[in-house]
N, C-alpha and C. Protein backbone atom coordinates (compact mmCIF):
# COMPACT_ATOMS: atom_id res chain seq x y z
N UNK A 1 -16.63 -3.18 16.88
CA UNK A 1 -16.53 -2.37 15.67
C UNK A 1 -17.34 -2.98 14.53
N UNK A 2 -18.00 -2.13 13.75
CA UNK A 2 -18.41 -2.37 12.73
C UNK A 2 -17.71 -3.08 11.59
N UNK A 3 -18.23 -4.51 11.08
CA UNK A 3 -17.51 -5.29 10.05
C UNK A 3 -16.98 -4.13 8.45
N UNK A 4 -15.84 -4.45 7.72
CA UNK A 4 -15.83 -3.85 7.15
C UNK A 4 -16.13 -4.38 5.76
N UNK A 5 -16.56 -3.00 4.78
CA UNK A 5 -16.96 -3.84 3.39
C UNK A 5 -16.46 -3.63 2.23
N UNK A 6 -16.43 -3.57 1.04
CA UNK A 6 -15.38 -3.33 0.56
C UNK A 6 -15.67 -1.64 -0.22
N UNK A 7 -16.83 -1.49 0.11
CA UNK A 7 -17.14 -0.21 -0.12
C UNK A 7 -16.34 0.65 0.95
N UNK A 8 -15.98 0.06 1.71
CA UNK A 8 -15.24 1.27 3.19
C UNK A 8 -13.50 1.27 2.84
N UNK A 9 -13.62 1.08 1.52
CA UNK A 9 -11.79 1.45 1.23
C UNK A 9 -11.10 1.72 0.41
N UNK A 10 -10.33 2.23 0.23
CA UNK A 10 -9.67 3.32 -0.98
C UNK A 10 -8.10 2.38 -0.40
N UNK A 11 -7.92 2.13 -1.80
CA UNK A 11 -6.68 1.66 -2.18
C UNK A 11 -5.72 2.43 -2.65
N UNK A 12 -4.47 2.15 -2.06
CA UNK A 12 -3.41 3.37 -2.45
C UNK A 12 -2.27 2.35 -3.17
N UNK A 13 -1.80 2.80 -4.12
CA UNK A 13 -0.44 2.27 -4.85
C UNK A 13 0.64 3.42 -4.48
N UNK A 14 1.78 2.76 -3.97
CA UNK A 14 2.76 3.85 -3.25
C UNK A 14 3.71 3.37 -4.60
N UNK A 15 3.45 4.65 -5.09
CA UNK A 15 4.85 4.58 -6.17
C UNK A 15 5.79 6.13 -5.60
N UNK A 16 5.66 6.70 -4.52
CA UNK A 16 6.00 7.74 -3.97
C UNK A 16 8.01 7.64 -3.29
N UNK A 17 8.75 6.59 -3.57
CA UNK A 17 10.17 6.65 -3.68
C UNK A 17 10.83 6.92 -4.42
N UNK A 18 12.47 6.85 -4.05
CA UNK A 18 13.45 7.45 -4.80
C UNK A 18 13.88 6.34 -5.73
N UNK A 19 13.34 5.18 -5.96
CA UNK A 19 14.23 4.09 -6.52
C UNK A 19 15.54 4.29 -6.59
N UNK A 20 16.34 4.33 -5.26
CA UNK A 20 17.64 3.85 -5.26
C UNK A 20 18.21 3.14 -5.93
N UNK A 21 17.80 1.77 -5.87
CA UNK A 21 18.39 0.87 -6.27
C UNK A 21 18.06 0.44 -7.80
N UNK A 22 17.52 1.15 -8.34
CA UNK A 22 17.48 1.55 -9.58
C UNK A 22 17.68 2.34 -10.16
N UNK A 23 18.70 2.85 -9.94
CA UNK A 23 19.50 4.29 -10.37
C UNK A 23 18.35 5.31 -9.81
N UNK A 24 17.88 5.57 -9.19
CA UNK A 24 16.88 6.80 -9.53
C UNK A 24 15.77 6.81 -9.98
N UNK A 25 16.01 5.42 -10.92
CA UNK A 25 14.73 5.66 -11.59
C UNK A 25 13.24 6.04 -10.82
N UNK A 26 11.96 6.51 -11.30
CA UNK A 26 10.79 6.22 -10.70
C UNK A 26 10.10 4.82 -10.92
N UNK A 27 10.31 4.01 -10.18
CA UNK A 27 9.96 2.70 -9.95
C UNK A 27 8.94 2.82 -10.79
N UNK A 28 7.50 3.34 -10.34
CA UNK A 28 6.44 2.92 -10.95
C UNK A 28 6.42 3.08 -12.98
N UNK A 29 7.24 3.93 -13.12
CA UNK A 29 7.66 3.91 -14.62
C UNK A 29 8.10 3.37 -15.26
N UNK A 30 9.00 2.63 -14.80
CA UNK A 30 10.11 1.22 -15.19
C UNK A 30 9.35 0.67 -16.43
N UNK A 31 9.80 0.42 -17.04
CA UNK A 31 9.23 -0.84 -17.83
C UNK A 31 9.11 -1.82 -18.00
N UNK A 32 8.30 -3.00 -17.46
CA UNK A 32 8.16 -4.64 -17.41
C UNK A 32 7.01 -5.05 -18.57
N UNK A 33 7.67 -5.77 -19.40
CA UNK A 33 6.82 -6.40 -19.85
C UNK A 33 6.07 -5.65 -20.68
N UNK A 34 7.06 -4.75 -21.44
CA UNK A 34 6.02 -3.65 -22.41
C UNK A 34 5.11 -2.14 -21.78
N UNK A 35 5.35 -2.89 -20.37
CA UNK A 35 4.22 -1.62 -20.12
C UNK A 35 5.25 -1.21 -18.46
N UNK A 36 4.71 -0.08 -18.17
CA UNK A 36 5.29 0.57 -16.93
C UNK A 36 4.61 -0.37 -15.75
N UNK A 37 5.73 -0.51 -14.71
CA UNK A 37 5.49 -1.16 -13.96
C UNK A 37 4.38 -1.25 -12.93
N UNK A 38 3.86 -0.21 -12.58
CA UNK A 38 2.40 0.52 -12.15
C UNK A 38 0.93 0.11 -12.78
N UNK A 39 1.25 -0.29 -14.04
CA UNK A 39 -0.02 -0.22 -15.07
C UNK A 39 -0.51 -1.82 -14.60
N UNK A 40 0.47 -2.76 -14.33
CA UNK A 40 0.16 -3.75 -14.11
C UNK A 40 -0.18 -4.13 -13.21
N UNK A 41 0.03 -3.24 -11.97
CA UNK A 41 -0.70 -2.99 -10.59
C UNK A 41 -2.07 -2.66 -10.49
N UNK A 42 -2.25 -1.82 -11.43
CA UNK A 42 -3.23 -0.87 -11.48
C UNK A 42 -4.47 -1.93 -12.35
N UNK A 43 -4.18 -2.48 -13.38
CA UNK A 43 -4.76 -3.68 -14.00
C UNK A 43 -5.73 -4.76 -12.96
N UNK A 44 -4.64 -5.32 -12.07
CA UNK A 44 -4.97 -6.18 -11.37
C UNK A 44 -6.17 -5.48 -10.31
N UNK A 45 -5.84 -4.42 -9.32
CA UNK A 45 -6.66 -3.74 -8.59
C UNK A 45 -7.84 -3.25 -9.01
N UNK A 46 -7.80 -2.52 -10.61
CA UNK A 46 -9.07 -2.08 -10.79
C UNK A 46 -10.50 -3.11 -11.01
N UNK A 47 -9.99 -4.61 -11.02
CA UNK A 47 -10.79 -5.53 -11.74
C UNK A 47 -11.75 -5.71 -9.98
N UNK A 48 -10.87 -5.47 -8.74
CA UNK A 48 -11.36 -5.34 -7.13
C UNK A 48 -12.03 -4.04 -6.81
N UNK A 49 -11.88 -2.92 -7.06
CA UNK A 49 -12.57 -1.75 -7.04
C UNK A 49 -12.04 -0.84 -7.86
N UNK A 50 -13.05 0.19 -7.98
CA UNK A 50 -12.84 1.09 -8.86
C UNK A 50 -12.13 2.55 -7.73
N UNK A 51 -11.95 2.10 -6.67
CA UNK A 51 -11.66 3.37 -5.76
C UNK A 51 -9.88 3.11 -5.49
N UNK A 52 -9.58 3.97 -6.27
CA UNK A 52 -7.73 3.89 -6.39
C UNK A 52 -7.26 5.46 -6.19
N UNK A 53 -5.80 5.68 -5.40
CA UNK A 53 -5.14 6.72 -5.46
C UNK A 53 -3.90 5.89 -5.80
N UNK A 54 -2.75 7.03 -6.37
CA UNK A 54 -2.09 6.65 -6.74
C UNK A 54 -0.90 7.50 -5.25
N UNK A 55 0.37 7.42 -5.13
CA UNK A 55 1.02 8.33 -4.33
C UNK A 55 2.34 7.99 -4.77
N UNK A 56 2.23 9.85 -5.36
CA UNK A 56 3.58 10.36 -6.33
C UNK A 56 4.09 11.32 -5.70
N UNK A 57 5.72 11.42 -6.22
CA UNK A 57 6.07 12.53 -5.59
C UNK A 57 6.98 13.24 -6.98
N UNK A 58 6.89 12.31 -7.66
CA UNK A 58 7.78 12.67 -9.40
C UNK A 58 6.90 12.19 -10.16
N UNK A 59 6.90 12.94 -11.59
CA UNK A 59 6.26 12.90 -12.67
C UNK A 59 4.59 12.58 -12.87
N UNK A 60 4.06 13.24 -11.70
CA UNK A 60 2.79 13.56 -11.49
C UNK A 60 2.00 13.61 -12.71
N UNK A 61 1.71 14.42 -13.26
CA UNK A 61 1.06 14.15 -14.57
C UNK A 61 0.99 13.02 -15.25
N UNK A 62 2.32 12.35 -15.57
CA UNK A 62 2.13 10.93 -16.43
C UNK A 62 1.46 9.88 -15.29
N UNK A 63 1.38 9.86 -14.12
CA UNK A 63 0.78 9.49 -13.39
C UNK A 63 -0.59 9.47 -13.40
N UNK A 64 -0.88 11.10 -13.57
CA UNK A 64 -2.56 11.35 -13.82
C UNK A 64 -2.96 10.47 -14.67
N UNK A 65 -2.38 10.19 -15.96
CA UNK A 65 -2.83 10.03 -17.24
C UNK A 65 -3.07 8.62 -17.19
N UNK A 66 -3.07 7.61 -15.84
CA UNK A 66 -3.34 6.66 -15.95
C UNK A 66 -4.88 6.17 -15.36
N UNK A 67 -5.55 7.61 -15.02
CA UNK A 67 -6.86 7.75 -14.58
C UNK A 67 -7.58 7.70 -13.08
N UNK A 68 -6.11 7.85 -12.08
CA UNK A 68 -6.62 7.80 -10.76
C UNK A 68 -6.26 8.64 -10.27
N UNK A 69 -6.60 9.81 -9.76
CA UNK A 69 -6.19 10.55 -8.56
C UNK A 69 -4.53 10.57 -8.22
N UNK A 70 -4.01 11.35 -8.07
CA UNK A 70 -2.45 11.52 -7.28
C UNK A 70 -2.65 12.19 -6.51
N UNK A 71 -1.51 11.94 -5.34
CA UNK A 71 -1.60 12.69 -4.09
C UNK A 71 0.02 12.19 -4.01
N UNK A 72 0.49 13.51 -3.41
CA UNK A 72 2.02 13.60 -3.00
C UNK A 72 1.72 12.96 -1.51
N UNK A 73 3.50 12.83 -0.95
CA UNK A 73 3.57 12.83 0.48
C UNK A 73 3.50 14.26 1.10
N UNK A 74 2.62 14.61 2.17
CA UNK A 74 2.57 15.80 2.89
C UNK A 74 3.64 15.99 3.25
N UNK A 75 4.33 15.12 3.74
CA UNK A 75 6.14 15.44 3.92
C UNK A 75 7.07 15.25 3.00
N UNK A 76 8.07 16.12 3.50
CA UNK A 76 9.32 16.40 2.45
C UNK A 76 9.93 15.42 2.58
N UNK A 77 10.89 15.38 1.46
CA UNK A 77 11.92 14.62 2.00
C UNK A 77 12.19 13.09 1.60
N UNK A 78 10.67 12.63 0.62
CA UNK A 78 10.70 11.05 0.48
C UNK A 78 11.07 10.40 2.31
N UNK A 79 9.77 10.28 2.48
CA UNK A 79 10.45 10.00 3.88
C UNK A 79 9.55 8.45 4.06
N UNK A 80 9.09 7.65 3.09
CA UNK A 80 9.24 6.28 2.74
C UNK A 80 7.83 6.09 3.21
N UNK A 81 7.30 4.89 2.78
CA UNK A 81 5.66 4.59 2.94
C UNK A 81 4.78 5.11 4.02
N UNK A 82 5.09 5.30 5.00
CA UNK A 82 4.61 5.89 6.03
C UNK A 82 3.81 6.90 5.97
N UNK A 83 4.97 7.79 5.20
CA UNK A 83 4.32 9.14 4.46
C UNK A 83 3.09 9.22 3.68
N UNK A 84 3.38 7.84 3.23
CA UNK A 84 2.16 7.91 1.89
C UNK A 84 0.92 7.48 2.57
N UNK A 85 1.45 6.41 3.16
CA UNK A 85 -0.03 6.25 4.26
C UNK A 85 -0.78 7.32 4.77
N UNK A 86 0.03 8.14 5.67
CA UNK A 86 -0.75 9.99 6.11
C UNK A 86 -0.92 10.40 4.84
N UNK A 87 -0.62 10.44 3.80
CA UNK A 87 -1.41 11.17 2.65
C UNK A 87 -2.61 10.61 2.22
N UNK A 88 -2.58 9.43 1.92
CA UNK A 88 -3.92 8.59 1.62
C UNK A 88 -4.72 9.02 3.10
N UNK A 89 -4.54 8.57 4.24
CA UNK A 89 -5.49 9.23 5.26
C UNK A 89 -6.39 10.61 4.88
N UNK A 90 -5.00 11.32 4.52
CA UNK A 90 -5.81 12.91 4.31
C UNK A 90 -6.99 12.99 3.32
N UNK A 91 -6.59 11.70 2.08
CA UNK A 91 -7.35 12.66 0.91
C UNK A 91 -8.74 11.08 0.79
N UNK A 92 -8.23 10.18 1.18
CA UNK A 92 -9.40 8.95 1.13
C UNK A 92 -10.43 9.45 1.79
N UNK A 93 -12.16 8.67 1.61
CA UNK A 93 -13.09 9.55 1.81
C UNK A 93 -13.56 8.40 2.69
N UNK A 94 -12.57 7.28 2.36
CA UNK A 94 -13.03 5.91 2.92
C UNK A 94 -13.08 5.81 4.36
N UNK A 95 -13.52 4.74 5.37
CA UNK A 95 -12.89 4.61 6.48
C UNK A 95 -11.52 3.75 6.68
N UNK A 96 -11.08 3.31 5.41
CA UNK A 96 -9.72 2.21 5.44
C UNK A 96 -9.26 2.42 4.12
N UNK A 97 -7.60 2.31 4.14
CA UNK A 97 -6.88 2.03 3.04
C UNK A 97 -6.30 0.47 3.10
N UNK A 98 -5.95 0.82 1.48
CA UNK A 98 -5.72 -0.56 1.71
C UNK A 98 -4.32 -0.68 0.75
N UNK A 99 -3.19 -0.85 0.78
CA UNK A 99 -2.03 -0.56 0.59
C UNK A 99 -1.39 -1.47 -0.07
N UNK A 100 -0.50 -1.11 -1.21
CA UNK A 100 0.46 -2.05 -1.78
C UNK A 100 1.25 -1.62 -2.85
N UNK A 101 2.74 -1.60 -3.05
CA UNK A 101 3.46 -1.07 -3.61
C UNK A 101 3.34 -1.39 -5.24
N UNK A 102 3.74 -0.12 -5.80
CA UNK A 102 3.90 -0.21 -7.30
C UNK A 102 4.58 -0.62 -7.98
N UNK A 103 5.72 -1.61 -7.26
CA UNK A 103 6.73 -2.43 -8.04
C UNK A 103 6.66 -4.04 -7.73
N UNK A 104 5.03 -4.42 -7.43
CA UNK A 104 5.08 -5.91 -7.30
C UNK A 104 4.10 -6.25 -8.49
N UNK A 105 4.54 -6.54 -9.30
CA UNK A 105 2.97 -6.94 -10.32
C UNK A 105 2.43 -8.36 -10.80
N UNK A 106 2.54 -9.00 -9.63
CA UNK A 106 1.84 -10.33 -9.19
C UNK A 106 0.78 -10.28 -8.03
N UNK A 107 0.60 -8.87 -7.89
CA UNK A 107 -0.89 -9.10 -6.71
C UNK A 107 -2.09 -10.02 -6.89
N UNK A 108 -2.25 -10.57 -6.35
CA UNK A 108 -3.69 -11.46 -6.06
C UNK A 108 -5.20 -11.04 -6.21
N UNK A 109 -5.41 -11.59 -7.00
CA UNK A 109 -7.09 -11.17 -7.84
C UNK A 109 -8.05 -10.85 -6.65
N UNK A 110 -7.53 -11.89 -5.35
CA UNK A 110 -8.46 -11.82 -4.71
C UNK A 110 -7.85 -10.71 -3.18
N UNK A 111 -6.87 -9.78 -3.41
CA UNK A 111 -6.00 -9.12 -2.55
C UNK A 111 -7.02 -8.71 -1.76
N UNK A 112 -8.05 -7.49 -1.70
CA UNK A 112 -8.34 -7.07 -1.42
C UNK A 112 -9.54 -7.18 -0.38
N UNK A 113 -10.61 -8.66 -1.05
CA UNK A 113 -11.28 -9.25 -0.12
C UNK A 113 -10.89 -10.73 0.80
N UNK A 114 -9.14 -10.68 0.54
CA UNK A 114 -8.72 -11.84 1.61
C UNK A 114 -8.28 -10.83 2.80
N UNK A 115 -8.02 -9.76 2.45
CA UNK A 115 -7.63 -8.93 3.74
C UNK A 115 -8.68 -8.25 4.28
N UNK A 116 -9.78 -8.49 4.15
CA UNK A 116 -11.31 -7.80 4.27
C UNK A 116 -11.58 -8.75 5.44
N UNK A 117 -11.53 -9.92 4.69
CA UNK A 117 -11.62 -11.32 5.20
C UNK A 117 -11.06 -11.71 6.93
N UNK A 118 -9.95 -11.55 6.62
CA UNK A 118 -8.90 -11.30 7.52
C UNK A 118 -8.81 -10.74 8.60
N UNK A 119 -9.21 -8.88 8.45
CA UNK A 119 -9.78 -8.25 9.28
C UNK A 119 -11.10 -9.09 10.57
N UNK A 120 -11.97 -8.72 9.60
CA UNK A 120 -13.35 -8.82 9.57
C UNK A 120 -13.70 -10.60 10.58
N UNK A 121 -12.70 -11.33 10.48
CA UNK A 121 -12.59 -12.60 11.31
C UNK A 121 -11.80 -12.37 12.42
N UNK A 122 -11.29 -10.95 12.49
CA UNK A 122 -10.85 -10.47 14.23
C UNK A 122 -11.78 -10.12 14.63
N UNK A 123 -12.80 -9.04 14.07
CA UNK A 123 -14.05 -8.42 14.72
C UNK A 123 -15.27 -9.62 14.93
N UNK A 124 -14.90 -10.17 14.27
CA UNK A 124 -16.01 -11.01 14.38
C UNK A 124 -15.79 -12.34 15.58
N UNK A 125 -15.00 -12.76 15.90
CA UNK A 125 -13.95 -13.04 17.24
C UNK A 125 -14.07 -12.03 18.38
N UNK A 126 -14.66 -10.84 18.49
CA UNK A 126 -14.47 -9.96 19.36
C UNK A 126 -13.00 -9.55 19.73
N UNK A 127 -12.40 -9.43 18.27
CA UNK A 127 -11.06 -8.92 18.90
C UNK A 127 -10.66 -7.83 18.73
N UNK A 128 -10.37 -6.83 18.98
CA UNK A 128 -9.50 -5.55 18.54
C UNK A 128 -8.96 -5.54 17.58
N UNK A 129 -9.31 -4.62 16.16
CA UNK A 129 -8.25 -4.80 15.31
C UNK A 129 -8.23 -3.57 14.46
N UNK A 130 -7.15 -2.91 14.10
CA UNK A 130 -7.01 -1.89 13.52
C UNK A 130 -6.31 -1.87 12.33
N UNK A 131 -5.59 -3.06 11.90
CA UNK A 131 -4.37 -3.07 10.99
C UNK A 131 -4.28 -4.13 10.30
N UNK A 132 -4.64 -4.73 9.55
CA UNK A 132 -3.88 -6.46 8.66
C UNK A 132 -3.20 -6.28 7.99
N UNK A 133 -2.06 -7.20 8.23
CA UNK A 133 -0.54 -7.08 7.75
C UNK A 133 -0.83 -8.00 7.03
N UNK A 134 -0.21 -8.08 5.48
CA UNK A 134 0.11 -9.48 4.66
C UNK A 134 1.22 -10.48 5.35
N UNK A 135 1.51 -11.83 4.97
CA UNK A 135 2.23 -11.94 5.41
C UNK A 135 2.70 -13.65 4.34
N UNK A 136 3.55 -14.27 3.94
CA UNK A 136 3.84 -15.08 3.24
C UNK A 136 3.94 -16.39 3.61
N UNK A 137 3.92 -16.43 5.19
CA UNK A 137 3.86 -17.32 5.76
C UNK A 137 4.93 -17.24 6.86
N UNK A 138 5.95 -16.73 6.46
CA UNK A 138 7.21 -16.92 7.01
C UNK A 138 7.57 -15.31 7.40
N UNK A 139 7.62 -14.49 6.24
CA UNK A 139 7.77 -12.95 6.62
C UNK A 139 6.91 -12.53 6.77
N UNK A 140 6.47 -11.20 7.62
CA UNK A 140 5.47 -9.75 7.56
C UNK A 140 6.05 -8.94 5.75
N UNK A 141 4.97 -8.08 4.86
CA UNK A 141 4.75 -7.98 4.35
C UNK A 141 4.29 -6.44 4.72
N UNK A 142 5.43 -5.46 5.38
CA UNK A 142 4.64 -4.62 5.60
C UNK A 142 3.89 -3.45 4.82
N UNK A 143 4.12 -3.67 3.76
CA UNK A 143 3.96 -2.36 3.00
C UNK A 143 2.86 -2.83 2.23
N UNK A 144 1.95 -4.14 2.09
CA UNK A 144 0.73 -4.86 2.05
C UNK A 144 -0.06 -4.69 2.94
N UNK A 145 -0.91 -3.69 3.29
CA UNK A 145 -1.50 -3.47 4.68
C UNK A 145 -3.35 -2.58 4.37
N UNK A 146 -3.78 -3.19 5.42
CA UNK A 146 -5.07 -2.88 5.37
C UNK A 146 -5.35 -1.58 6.80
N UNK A 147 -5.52 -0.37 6.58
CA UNK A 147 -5.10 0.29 7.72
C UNK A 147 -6.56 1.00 8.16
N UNK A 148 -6.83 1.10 9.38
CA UNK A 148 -8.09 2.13 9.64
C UNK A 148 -7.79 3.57 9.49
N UNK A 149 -8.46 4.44 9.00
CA UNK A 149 -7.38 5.62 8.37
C UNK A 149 -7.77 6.18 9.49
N UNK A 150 -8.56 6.32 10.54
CA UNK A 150 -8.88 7.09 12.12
C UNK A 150 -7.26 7.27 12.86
N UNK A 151 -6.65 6.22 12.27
CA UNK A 151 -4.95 6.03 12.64
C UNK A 151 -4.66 7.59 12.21
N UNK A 152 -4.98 8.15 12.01
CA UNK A 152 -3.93 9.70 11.02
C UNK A 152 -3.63 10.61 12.24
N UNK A 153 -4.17 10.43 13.10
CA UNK A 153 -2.84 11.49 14.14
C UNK A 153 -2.16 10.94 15.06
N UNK A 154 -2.48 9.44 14.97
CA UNK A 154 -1.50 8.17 15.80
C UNK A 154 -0.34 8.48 14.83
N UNK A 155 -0.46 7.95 13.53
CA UNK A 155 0.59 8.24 12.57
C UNK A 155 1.40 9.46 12.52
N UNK A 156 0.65 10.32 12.41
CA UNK A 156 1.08 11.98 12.41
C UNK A 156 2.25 12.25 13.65
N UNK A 157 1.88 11.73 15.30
CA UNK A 157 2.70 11.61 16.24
C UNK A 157 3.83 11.37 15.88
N UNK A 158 3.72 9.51 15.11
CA UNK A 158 4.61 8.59 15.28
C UNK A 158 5.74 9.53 14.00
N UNK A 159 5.32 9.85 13.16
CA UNK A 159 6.29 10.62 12.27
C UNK A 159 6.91 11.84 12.76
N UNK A 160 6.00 12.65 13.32
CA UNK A 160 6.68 13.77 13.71
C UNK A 160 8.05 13.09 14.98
N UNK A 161 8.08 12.15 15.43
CA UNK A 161 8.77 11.64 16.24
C UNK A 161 9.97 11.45 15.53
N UNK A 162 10.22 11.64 14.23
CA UNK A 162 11.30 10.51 12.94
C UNK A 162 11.16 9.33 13.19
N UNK A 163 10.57 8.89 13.56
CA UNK A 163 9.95 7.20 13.56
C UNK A 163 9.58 7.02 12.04
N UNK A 164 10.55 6.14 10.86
CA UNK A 164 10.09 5.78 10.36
C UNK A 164 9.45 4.16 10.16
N UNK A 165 9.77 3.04 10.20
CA UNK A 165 10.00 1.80 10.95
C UNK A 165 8.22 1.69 10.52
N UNK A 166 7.84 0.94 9.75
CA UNK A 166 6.47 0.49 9.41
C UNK A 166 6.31 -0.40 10.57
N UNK A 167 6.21 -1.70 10.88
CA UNK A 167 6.38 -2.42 11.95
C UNK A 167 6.07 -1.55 13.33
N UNK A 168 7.41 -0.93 13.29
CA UNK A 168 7.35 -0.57 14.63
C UNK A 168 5.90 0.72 14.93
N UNK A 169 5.32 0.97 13.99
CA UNK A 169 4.11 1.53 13.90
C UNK A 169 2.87 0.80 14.33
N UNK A 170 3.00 -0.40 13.37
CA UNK A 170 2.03 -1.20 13.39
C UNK A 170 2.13 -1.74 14.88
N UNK A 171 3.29 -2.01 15.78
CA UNK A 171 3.31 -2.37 17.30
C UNK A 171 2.71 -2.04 18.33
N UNK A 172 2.47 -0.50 17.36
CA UNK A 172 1.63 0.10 18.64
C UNK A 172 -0.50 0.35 18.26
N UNK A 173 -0.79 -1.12 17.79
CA UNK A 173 -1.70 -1.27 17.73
C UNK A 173 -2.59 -2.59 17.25
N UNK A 174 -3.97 -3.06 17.71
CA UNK A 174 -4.07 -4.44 17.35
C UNK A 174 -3.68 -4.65 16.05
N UNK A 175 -3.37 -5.85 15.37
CA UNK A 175 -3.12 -6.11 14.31
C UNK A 175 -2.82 -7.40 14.13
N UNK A 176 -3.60 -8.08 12.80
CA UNK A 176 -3.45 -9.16 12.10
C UNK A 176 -3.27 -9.48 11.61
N UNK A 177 -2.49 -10.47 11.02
CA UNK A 177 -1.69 -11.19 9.82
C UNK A 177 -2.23 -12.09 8.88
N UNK A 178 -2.37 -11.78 7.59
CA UNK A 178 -3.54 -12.20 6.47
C UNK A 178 -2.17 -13.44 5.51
N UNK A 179 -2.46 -14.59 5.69
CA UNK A 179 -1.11 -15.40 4.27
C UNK A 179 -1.62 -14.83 3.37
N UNK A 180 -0.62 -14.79 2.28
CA UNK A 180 -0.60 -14.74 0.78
C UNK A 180 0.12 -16.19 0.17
N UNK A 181 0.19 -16.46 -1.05
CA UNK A 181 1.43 -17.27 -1.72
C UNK A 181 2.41 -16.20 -1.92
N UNK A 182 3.57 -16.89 -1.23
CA UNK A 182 4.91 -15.71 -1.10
C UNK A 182 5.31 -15.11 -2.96
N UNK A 183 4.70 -16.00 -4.02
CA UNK A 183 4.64 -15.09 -5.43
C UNK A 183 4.36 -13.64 -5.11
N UNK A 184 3.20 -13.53 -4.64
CA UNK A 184 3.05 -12.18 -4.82
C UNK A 184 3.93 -11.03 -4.43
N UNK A 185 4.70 -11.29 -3.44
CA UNK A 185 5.63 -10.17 -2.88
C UNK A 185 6.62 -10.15 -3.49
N UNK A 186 6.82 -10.73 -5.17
CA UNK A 186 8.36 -10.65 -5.64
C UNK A 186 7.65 -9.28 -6.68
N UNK A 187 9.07 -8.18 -6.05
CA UNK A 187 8.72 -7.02 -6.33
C UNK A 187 10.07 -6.84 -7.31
N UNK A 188 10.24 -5.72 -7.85
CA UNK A 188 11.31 -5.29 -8.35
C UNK A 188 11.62 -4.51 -7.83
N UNK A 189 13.06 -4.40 -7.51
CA UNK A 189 13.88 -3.19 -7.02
C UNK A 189 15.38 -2.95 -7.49
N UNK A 190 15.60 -4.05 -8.53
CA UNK A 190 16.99 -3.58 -9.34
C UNK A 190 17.01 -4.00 -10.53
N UNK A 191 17.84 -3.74 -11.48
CA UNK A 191 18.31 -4.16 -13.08
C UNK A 191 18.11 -5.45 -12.91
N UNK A 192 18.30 -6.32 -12.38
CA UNK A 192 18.43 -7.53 -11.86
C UNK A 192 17.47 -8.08 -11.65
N UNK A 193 16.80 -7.60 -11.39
CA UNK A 193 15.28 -8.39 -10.89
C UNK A 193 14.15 -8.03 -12.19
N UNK A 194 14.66 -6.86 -13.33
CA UNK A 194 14.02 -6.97 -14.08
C UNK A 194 14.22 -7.87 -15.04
N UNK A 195 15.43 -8.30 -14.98
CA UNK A 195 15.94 -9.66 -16.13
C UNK A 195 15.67 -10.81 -16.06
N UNK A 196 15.31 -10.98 -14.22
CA UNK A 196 14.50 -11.93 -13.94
C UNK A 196 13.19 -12.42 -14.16
């Protein structure tokens, strides 16, 4: 396979849940630090490329207004990152996404070309590879992922199946595991973690 570059990828911010565990709230709206929790995602990524979608399924417009593209999940239902992945497939022009949630806002300056990196040292190994998973050292990181978007009717299967299970997606194909410093994956997901 052809090495990849960083021109071959469209980055998606999944702010597309129900924030449960935040009353409801829409995660990516939250407020940290003066500003909505998204903006600081969006900060860090745009300084790596200028090719961003965002994936909403509430308050679309204030979304727009932060200057990237929105795209819902094609499925009903909030039916959790997966979804958003087949949506970014549909509407990216790229050959790869490159994935990471809207409630971590410690991503890595250099996110985007360590998982390039990452990849690109399987192919270059002659190995099969379709997928790089983040990973902290110790955990998988699945919702940090570098995906070949050619995946969209592997995916499409695996959903129409109710398979939701990120992992168990990623099982059914080569895939490699990129470290991070485990900082980056401290995300927010309650009152609690914003006081932190």
């Amino acid at each position: 396979m052809k090495l990849i570059e960083p021109d071959d990828i469209t980055v998606l911010i999944l702010a597309g849940g129900k924030g449960r565990r935040l009353g409801g709230q829409d995660k990516g709206l939250v407020e940290y630090q003066g500003r909505a929790l998204i903006e600081h995602v969006i900060d860090i990524m745009q300084r790596q490329t200028s090719n961003i979608l965002i994936n909403a399924n509430r308050n679309q417009q204030r979304y727009q207004q932060l200057g990237y593209p929105v795209i819902a999940d094609t499925l009903d239902d909030f039916q959790g990152p997966l979804a958003g992945f087949l949506a970014a497939m549909s509407a990216a022009k790229t050959r790869y996404i490159l994935t990471l949630p809207c409630d971590g806002p410690q991503v890595a300056d250099d996110y985007l070309q360590t998982m390039v990196d990452g990849f690109n040292a399987e192919l270059a190994n002659g190995k099969p590879c379709r997928i790089a998973v983040a990973t902290d050292g110790v955990h998988v990181q699945p919702v940090y992922a570098l995906i070949d978007a050619s995946l969209k009717p592997d995916l499409t299967e695996f959903l129409c199946g109710d398979e939701r299970k990120i992992m168990r997606w990623y099982h059914r194909h080569p895939c490699v595991q990129v470290a991070f410093a485990e900082a980056m994956f401290s995300n927010i997901n309650s009152p609690q973690d914003l006081q932190t």
